[in-house]
PDB file of N, CA and C in Angstrom:
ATOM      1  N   UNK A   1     106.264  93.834 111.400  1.00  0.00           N
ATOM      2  CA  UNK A   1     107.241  94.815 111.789  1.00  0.00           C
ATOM      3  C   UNK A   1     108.297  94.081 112.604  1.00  0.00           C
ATOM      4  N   UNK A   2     109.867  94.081 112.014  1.00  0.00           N
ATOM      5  CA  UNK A   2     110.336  93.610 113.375  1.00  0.00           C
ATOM      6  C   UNK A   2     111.158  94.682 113.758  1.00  0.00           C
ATOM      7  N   UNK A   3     112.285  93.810 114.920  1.00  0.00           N
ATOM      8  CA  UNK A   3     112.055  94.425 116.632  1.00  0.00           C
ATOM      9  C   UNK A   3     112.503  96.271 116.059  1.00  0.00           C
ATOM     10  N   UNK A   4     113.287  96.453 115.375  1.00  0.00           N
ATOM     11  CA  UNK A   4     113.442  97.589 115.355  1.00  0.00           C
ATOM     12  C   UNK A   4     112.636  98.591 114.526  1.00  0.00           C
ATOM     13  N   UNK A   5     111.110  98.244 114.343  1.00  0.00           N
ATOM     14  CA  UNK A   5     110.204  99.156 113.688  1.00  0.00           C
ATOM     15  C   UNK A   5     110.107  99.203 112.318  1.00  0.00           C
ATOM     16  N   UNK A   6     110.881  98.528 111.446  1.00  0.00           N
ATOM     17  CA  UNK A   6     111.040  98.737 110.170  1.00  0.00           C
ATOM     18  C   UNK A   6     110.725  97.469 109.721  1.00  0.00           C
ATOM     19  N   UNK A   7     110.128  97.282 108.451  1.00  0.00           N
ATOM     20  CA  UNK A   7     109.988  96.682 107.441  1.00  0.00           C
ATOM     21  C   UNK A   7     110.654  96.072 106.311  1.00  0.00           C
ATOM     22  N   UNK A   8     110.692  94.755 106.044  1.00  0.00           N
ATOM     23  CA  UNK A   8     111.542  93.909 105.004  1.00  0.00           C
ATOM     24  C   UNK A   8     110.889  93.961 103.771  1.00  0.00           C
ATOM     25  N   UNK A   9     111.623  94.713 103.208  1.00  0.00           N
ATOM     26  CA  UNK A   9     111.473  94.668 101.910  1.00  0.00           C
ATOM     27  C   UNK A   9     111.935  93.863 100.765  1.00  0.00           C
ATOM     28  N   UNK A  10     110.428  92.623  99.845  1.00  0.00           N
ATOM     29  CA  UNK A  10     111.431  91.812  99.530  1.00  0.00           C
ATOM     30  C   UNK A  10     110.432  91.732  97.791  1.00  0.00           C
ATOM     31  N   UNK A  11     111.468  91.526  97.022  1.00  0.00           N
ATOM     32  CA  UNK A  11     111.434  91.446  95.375  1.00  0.00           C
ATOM     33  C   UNK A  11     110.722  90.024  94.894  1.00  0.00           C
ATOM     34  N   UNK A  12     110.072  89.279  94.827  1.00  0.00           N
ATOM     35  CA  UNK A  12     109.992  88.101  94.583  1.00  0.00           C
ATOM     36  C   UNK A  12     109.532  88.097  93.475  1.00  0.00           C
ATOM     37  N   UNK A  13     108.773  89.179  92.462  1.00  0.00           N
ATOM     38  CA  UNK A  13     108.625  88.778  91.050  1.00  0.00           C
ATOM     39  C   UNK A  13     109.267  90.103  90.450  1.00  0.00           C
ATOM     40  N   UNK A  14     109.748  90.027  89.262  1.00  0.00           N
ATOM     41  CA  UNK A  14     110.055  91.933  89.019  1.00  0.00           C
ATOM     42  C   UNK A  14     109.077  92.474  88.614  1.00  0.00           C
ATOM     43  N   UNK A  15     108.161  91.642  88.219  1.00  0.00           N
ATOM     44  CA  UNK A  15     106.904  92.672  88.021  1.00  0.00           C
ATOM     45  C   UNK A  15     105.964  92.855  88.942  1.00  0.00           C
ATOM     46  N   UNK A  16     105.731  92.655  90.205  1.00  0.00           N
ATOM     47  CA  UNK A  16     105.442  93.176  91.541  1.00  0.00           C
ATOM     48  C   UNK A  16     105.940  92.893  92.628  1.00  0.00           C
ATOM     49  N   UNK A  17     106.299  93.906  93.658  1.00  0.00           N
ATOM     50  CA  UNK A  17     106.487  94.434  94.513  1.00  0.00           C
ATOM     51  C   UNK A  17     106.200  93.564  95.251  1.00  0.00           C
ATOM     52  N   UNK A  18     106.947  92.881  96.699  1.00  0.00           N
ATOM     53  CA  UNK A  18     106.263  92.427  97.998  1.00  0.00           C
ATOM     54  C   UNK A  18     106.885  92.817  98.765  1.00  0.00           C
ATOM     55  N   UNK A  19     106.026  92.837  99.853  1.00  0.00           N
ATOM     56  CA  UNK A  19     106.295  93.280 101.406  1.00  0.00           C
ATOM     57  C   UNK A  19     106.257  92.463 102.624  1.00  0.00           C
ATOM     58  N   UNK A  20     107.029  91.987 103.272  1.00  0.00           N
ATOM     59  CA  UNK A  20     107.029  91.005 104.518  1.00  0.00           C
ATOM     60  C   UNK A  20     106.906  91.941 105.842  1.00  0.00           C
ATOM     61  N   UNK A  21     105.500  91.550 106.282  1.00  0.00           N
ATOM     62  CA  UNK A  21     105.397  92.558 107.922  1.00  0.00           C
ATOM     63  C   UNK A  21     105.093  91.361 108.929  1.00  0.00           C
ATOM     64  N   UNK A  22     105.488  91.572 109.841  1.00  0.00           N
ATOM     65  CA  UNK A  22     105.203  90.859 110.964  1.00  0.00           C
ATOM     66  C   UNK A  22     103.612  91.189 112.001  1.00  0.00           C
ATOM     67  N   UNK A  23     102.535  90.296 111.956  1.00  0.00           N
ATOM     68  CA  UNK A  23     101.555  91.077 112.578  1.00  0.00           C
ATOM     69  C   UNK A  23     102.140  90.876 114.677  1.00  0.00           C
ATOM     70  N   UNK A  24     100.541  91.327 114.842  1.00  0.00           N
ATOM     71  CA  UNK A  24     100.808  91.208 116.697  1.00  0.00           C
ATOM     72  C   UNK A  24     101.263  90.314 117.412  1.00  0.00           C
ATOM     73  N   UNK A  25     101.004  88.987 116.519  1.00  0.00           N
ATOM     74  CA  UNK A  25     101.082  87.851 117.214  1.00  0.00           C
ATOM     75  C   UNK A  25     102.715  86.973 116.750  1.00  0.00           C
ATOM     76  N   UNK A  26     103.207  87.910 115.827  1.00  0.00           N
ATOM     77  CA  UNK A  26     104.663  87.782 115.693  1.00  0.00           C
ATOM     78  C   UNK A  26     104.792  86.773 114.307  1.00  0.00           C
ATOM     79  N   UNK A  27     103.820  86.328 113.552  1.00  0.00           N
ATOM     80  CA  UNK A  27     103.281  86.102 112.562  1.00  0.00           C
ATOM     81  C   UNK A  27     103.776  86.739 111.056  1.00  0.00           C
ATOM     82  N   UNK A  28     104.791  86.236 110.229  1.00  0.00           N
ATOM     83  CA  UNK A  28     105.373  87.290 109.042  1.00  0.00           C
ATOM     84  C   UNK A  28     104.252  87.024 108.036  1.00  0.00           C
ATOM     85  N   UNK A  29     103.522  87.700 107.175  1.00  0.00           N
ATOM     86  CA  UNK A  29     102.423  87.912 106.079  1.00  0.00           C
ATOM     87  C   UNK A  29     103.285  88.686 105.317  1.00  0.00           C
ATOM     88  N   UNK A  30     102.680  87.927 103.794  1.00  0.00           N
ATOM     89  CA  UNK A  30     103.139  88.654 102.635  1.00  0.00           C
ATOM     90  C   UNK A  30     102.390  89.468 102.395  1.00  0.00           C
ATOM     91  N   UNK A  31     102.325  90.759 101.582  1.00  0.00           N
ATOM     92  CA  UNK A  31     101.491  91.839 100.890  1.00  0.00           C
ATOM     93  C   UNK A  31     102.214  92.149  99.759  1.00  0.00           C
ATOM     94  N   UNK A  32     101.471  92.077  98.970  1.00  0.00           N
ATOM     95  CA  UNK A  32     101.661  93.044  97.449  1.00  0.00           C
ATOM     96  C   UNK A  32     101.410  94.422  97.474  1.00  0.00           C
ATOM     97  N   UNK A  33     102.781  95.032  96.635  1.00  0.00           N
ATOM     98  CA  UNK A  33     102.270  96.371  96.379  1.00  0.00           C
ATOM     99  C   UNK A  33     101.425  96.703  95.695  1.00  0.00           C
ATOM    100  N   UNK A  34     100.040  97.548  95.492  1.00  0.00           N
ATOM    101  CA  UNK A  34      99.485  98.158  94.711  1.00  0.00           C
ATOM    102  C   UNK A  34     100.004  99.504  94.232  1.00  0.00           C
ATOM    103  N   UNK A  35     100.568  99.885  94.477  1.00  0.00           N
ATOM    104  CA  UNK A  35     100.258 101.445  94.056  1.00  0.00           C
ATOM    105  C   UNK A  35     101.434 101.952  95.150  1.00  0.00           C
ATOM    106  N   UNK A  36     101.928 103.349  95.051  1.00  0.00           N
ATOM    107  CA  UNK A  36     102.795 104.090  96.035  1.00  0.00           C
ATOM    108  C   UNK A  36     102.476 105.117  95.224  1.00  0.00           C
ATOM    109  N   UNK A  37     102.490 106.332  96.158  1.00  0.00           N
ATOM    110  CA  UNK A  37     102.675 108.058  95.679  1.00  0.00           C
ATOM    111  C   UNK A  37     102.872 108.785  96.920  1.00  0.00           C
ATOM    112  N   UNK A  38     103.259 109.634  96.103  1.00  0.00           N
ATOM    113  CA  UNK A  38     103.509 110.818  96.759  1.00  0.00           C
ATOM    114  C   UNK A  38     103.169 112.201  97.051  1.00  0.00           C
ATOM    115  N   UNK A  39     103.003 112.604  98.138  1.00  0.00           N
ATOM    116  CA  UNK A  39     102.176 114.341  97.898  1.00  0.00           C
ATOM    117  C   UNK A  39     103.032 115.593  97.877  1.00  0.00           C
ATOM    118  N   UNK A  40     102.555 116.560  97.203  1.00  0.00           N
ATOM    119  CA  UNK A  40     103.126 117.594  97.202  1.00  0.00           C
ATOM    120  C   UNK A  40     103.595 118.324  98.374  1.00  0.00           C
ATOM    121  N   UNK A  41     103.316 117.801  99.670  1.00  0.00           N
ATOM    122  CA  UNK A  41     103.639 118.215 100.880  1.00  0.00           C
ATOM    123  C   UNK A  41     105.296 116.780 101.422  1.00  0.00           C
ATOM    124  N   UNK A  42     105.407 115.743 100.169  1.00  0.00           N
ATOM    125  CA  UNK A  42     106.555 115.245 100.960  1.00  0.00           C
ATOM    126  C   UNK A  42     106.324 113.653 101.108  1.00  0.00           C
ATOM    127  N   UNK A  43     105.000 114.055 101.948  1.00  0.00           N
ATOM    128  CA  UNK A  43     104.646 112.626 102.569  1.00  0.00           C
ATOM    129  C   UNK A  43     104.231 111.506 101.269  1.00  0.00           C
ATOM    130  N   UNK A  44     104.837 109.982 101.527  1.00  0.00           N
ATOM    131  CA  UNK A  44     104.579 108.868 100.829  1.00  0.00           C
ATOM    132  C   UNK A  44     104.042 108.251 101.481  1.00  0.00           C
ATOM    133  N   UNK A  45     102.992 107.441 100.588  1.00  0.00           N
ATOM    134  CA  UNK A  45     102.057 106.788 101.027  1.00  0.00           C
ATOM    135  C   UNK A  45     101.667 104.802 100.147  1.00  0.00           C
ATOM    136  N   UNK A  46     101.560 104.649 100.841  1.00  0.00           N
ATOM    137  CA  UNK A  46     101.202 102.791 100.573  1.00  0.00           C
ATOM    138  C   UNK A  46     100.144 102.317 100.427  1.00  0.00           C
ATOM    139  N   UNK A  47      99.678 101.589  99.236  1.00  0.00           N
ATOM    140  CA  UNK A  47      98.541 100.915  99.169  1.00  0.00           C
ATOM    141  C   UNK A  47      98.799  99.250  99.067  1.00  0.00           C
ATOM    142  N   UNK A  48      98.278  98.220 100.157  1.00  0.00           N
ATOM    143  CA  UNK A  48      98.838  96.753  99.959  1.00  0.00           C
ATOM    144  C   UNK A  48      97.778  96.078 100.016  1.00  0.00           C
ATOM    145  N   UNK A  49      97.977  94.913  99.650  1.00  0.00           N
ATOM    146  CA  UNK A  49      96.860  93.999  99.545  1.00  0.00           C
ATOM    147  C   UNK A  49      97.122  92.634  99.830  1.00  0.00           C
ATOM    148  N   UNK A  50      97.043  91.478 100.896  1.00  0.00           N
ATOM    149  CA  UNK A  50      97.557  90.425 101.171  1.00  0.00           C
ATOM    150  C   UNK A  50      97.440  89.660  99.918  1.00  0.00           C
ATOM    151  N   UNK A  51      98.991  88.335  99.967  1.00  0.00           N
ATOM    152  CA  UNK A  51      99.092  87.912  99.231  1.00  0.00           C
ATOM    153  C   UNK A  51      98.164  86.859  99.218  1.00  0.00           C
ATOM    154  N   UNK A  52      97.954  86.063 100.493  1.00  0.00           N
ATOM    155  CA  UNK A  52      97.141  85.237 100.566  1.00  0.00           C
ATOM    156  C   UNK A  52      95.617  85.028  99.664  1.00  0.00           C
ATOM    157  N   UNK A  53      95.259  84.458  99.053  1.00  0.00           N
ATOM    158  CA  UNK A  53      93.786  84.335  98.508  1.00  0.00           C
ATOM    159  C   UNK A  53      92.750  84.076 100.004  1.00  0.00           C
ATOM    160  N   UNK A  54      91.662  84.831  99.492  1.00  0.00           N
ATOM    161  CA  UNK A  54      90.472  84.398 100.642  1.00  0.00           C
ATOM    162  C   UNK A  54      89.797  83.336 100.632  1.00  0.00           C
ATOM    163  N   UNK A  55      89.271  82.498 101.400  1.00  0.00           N
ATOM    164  CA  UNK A  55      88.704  81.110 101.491  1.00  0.00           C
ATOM    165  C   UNK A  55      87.810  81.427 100.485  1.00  0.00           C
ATOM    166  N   UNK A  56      87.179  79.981  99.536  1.00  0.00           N
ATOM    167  CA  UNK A  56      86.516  80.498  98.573  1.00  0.00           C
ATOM    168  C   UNK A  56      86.883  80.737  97.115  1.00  0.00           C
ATOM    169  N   UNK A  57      87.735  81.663  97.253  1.00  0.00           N
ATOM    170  CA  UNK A  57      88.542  82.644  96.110  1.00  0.00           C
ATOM    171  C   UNK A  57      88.348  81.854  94.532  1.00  0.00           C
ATOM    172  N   UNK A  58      88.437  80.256  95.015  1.00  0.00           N
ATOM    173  CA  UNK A  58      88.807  79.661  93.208  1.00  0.00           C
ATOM    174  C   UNK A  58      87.396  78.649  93.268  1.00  0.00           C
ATOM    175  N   UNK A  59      86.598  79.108  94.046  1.00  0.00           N
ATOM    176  CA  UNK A  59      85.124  78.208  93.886  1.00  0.00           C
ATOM    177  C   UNK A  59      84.016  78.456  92.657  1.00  0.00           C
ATOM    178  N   UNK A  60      84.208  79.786  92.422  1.00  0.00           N
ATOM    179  CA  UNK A  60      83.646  80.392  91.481  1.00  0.00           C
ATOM    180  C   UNK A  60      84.316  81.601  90.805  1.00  0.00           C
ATOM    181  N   UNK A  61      83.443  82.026  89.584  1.00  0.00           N
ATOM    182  CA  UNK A  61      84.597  83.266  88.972  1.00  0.00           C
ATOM    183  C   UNK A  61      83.620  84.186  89.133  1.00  0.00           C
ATOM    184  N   UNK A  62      83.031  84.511  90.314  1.00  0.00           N
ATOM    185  CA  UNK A  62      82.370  85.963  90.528  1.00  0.00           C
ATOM    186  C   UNK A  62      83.779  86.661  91.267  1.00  0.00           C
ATOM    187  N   UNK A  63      83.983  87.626  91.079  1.00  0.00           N
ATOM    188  CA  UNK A  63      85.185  88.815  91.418  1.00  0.00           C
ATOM    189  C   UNK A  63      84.731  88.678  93.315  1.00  0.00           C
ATOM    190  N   UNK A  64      85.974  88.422  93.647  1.00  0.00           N
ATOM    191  CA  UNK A  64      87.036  88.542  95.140  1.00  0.00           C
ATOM    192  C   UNK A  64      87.109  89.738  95.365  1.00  0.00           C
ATOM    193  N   UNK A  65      85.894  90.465  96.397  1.00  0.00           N
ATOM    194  CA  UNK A  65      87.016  91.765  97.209  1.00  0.00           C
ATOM    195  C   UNK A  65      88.256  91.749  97.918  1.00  0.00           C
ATOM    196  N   UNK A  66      88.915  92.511  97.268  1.00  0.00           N
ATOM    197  CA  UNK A  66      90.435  92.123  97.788  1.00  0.00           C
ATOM    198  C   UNK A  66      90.442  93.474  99.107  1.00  0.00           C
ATOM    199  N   UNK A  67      90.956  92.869 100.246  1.00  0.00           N
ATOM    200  CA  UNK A  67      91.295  93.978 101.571  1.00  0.00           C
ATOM    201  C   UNK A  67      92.563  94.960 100.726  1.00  0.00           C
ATOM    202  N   UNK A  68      92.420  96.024 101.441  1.00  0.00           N
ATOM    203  CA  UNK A  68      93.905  97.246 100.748  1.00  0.00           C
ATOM    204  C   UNK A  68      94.238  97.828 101.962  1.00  0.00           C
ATOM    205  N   UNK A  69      95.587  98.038 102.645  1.00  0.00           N
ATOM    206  CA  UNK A  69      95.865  98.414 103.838  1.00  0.00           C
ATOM    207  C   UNK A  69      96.600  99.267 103.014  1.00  0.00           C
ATOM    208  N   UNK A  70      96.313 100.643 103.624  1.00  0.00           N
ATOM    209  CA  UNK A  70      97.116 102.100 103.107  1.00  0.00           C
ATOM    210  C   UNK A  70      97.678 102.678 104.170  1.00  0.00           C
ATOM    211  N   UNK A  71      99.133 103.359 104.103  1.00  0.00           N
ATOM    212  CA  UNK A  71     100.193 103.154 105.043  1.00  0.00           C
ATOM    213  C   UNK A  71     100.916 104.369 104.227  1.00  0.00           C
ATOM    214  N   UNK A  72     101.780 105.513 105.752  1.00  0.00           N
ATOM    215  CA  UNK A  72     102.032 106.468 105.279  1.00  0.00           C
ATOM    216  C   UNK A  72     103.953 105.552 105.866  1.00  0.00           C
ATOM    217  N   UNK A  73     104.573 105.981 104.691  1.00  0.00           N
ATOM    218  CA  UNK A  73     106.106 105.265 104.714  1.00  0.00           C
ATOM    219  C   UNK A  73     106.836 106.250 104.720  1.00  0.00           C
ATOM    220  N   UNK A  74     108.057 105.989 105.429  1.00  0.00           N
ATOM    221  CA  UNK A  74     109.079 106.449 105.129  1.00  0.00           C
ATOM    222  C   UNK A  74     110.296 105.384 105.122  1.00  0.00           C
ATOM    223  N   UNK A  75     111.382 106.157 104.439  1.00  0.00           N
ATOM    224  CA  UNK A  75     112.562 105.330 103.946  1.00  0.00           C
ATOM    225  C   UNK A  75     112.493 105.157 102.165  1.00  0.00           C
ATOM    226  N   UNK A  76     113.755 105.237 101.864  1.00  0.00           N
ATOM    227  CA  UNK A  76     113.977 104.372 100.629  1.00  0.00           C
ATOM    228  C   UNK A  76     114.387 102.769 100.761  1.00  0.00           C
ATOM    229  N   UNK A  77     114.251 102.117  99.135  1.00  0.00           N
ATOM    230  CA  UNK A  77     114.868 100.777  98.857  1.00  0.00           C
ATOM    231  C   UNK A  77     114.456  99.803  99.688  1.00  0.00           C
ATOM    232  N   UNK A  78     115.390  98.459 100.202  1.00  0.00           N
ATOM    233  CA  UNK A  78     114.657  97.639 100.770  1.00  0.00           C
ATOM    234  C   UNK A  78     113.968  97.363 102.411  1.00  0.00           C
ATOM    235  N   UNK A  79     114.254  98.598 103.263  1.00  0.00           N
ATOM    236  CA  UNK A  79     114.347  99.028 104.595  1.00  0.00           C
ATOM    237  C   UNK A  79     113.280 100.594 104.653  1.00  0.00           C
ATOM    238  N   UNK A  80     112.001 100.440 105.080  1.00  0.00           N
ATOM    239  CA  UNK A  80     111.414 101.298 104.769  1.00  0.00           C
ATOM    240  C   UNK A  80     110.542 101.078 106.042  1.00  0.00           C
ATOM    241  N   UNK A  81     109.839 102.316 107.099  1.00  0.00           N
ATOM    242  CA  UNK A  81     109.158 101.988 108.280  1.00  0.00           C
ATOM    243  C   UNK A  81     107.498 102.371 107.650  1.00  0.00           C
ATOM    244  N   UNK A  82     106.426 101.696 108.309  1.00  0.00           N
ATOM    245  CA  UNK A  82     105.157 102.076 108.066  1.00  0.00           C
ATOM    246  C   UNK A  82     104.499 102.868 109.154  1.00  0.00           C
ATOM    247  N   UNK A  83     103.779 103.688 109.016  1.00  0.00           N
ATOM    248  CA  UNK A  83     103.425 104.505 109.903  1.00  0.00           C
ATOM    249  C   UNK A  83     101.739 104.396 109.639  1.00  0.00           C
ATOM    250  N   UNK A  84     100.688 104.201 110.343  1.00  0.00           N
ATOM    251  CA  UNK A  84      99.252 103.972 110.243  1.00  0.00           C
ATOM    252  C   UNK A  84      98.961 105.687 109.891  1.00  0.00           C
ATOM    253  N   UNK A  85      98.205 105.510 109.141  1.00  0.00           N
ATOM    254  CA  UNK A  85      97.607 106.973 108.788  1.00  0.00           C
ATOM    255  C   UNK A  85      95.992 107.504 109.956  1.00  0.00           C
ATOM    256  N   UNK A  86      96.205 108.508 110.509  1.00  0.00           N
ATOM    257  CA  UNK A  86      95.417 108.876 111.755  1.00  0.00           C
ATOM    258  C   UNK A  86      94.548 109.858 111.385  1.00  0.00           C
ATOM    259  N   UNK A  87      94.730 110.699 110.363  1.00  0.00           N
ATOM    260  CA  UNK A  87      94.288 111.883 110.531  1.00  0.00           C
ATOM    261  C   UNK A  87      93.333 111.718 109.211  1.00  0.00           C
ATOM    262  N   UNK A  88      91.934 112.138 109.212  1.00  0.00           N
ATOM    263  CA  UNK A  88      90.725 112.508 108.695  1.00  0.00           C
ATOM    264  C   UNK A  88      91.400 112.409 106.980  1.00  0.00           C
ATOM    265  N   UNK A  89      91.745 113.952 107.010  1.00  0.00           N
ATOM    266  CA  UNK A  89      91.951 114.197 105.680  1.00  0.00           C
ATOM    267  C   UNK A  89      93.027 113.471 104.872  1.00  0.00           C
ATOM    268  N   UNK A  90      94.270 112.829 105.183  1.00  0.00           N
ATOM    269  CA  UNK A  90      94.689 112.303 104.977  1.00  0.00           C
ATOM    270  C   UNK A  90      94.182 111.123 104.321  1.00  0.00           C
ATOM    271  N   UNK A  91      93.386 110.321 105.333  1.00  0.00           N
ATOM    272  CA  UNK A  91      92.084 109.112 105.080  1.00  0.00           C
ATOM    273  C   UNK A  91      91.868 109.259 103.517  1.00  0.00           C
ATOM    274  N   UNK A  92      91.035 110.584 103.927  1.00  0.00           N
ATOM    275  CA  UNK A  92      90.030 110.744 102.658  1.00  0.00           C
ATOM    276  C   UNK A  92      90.268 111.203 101.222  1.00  0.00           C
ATOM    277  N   UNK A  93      92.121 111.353 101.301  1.00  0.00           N
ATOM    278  CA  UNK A  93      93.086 111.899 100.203  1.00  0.00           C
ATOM    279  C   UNK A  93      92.988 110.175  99.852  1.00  0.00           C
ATOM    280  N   UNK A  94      93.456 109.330 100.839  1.00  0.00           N
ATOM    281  CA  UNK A  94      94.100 108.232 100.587  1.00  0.00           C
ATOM    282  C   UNK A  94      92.791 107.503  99.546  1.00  0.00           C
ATOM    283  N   UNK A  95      91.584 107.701 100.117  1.00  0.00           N
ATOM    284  CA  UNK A  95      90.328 107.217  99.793  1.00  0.00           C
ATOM    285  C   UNK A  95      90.045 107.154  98.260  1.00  0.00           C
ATOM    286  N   UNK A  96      90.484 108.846  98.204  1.00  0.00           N
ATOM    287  CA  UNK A  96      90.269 109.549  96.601  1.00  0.00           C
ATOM    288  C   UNK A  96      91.417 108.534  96.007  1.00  0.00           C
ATOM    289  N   UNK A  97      92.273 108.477  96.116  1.00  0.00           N
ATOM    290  CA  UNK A  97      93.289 108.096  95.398  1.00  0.00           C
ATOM    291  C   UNK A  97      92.842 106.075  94.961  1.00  0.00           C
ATOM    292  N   UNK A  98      92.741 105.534  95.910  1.00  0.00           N
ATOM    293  CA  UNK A  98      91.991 104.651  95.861  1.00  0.00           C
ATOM    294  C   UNK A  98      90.631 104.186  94.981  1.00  0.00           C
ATOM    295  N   UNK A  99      89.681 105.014  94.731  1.00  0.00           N
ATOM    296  CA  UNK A  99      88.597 105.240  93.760  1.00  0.00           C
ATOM    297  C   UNK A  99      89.088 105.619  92.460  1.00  0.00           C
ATOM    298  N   UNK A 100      90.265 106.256  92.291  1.00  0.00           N
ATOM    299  CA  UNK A 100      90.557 106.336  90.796  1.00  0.00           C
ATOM    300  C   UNK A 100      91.301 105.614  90.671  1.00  0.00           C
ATOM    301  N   UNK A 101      91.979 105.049  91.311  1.00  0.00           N
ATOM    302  CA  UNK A 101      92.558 103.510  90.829  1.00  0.00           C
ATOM    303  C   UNK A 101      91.583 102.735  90.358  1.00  0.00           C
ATOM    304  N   UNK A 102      90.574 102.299  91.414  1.00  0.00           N
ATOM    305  CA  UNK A 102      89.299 100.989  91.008  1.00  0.00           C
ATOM    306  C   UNK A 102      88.615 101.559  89.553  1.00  0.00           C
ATOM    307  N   UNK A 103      88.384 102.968  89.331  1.00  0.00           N
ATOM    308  CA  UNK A 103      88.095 103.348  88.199  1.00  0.00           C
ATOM    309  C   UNK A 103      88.696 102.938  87.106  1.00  0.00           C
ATOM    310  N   UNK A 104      89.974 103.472  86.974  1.00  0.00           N
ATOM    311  CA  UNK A 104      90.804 103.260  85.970  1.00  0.00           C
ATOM    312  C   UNK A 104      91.027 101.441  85.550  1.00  0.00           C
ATOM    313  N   UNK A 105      91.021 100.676  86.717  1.00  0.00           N
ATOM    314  CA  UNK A 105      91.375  99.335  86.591  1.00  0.00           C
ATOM    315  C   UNK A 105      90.399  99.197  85.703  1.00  0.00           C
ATOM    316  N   UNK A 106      88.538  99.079  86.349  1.00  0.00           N
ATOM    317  CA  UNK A 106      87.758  98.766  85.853  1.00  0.00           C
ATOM    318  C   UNK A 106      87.401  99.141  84.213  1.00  0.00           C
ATOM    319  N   UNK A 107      88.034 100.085  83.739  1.00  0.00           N
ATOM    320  CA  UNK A 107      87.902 100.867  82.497  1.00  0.00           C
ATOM    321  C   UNK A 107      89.187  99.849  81.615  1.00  0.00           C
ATOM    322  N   UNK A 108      90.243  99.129  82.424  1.00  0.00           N
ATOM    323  CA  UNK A 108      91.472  98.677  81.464  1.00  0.00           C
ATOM    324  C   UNK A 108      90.571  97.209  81.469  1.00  0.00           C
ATOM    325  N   UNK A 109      89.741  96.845  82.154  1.00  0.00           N
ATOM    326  CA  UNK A 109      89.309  95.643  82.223  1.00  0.00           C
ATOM    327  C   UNK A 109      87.757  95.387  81.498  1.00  0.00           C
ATOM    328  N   UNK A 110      87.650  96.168  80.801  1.00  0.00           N
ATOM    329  CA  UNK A 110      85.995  96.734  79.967  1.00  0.00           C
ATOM    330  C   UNK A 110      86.737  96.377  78.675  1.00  0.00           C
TER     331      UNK A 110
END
């Protein structure tokens, strides 16, 4: 995040999405987009996944759990703020939405 709360939004392949955030320690990390939607109440929401590979990652070809940080956004285009999602149900919308993704992947990958 820098100083003014918002997020750099940056294009580096056209066929996915990246995101440059700054963590606590003032540190910029890349993330890939997974996924974005929206609810019938308005609110948009973020699913990311660091770009970085995990130690390990190319030692063997057993499947990498990949981390997913889900993030309620606002803004359009390349200037967009993240907001941590707090509330229960929200979570557990975000959760659902999440499980039919891994579903669906796993079914394009069968």
């Amino acid at each position: 995040m820098n100083d003014n709360g918002h997020h750099d939004h940056e294009q580096e392949h056209p066929e996915s999405e990246m995101v440059i955030i700054s963590n606590d320690e003032g540190e910029q990390e890349s993330f890939q987009v997974l996924y974005r939607f929206e609810q019938d109440n308005g609110n948009k929401y973020i699913l990311l996944t660091p770009v970085d590979e995990p130690e390990g990652a190319q030692e063997n070809d057993e499947p990498i759990e990949q981390e997913v940080y889900a993030f309620r956004y606002e803004g359009e285009g390349e200037q967009f703020s993240l907001m941590p999602i707090e509330d229960d149900n929200e979570w557990d919308m975000v959760e659902e939405v999440l499980r039919t993704l891994e579903t669906e992947f796993d079914e394009d990958e069968s």
